[in-house]
Protein backbone atom coordinates (compact mmCIF):
# COMPACT_ATOMS: atom_id res chain seq x y z
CA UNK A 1 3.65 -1.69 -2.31
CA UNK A 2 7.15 -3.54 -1.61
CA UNK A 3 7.79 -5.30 1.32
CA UNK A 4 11.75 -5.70 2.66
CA UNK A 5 12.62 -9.17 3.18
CA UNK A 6 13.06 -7.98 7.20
CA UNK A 7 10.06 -6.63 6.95
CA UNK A 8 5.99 -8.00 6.94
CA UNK A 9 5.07 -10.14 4.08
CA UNK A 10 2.59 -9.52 1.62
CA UNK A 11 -0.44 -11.32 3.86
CA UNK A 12 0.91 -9.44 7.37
CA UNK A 13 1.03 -6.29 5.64
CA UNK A 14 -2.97 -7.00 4.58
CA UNK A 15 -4.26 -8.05 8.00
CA UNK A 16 -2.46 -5.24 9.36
CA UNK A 17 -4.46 -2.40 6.86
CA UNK A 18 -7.72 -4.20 7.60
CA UNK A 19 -7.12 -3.86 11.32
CA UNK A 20 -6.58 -0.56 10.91
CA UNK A 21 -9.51 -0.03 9.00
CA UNK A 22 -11.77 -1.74 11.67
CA UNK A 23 -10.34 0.47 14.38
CA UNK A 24 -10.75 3.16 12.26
CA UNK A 25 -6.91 3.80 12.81
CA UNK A 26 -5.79 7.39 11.42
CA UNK A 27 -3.40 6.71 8.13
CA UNK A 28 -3.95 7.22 4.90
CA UNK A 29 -4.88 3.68 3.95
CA UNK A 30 -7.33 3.39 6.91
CA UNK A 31 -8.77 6.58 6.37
CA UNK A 32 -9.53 5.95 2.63
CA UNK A 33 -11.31 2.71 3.41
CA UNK A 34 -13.57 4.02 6.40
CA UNK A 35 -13.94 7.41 5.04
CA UNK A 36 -15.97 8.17 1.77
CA UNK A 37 -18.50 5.42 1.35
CA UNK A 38 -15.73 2.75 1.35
CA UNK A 39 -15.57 -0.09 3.61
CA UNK A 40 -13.68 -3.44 4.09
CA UNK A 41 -15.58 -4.93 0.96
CA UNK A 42 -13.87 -2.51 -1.12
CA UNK A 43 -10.26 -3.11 -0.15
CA UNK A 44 -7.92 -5.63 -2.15
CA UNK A 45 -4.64 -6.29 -2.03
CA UNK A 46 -2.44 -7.84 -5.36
CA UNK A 47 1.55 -8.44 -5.25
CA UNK A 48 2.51 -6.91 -8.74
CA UNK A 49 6.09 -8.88 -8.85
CA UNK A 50 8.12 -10.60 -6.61
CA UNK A 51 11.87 -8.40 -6.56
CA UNK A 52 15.13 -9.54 -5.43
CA UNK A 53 17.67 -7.35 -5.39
CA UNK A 54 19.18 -3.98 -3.26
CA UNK A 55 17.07 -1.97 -1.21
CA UNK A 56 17.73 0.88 -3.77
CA UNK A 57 16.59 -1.36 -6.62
CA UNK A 58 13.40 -2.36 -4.85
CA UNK A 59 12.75 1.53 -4.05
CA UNK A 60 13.55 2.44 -7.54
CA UNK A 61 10.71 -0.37 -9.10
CA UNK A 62 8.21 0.81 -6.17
CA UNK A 63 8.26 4.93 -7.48
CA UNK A 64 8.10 3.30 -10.67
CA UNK A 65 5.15 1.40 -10.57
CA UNK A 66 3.70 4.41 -8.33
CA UNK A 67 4.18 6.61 -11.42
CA UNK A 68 2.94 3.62 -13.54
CA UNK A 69 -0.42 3.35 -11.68
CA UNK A 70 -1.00 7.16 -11.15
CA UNK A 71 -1.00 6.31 -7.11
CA UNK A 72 0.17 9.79 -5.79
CA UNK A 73 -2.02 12.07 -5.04
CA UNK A 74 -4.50 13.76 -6.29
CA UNK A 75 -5.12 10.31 -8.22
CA UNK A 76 -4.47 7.71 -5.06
CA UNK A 77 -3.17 8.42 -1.79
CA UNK A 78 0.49 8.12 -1.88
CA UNK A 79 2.53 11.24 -1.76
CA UNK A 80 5.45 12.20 -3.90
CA UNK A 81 8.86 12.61 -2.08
């Protein structure tokens, strides 16, 4: 997952999932983690590489390493656009 520089960092982004997860908020990430015999314990969070760049470059290298990583579904939770 990217983050815009205008947007949450890396650590926001984190706090905000595991909120969600306590509240058992409904989105996909949430749902995953409260859902299915997850819980809190299971969810981790990595930065894969820091990007500079366009918007369109940083979009590009996320559906890349969403291919890369087999995230969309029925292997992870993202959907394909």
């Amino acid at each position: 997952m990217w983050e815009r520089p205008a947007e949450r960092t890396l650590y926001q982004r984190h706090l905000l999932n595991l909120a969600r997860i306590r509240t058992q908020h409904s989105d996909p990430v949430a749902e995953h983690f409260y859902t299915d015999g997850h819980s809190m314990d299971d969810f981790q969070i990595m930065s894969l590489e820091k990007l500079s760049g366009s918007d369109k470059f940083r979009k590009t290298m996320e559906q890349l390493w969403k291919e890369k990583l087999r995230t969309y579904r029925p292997y992870g939770i993202n959907v394909q656009e």
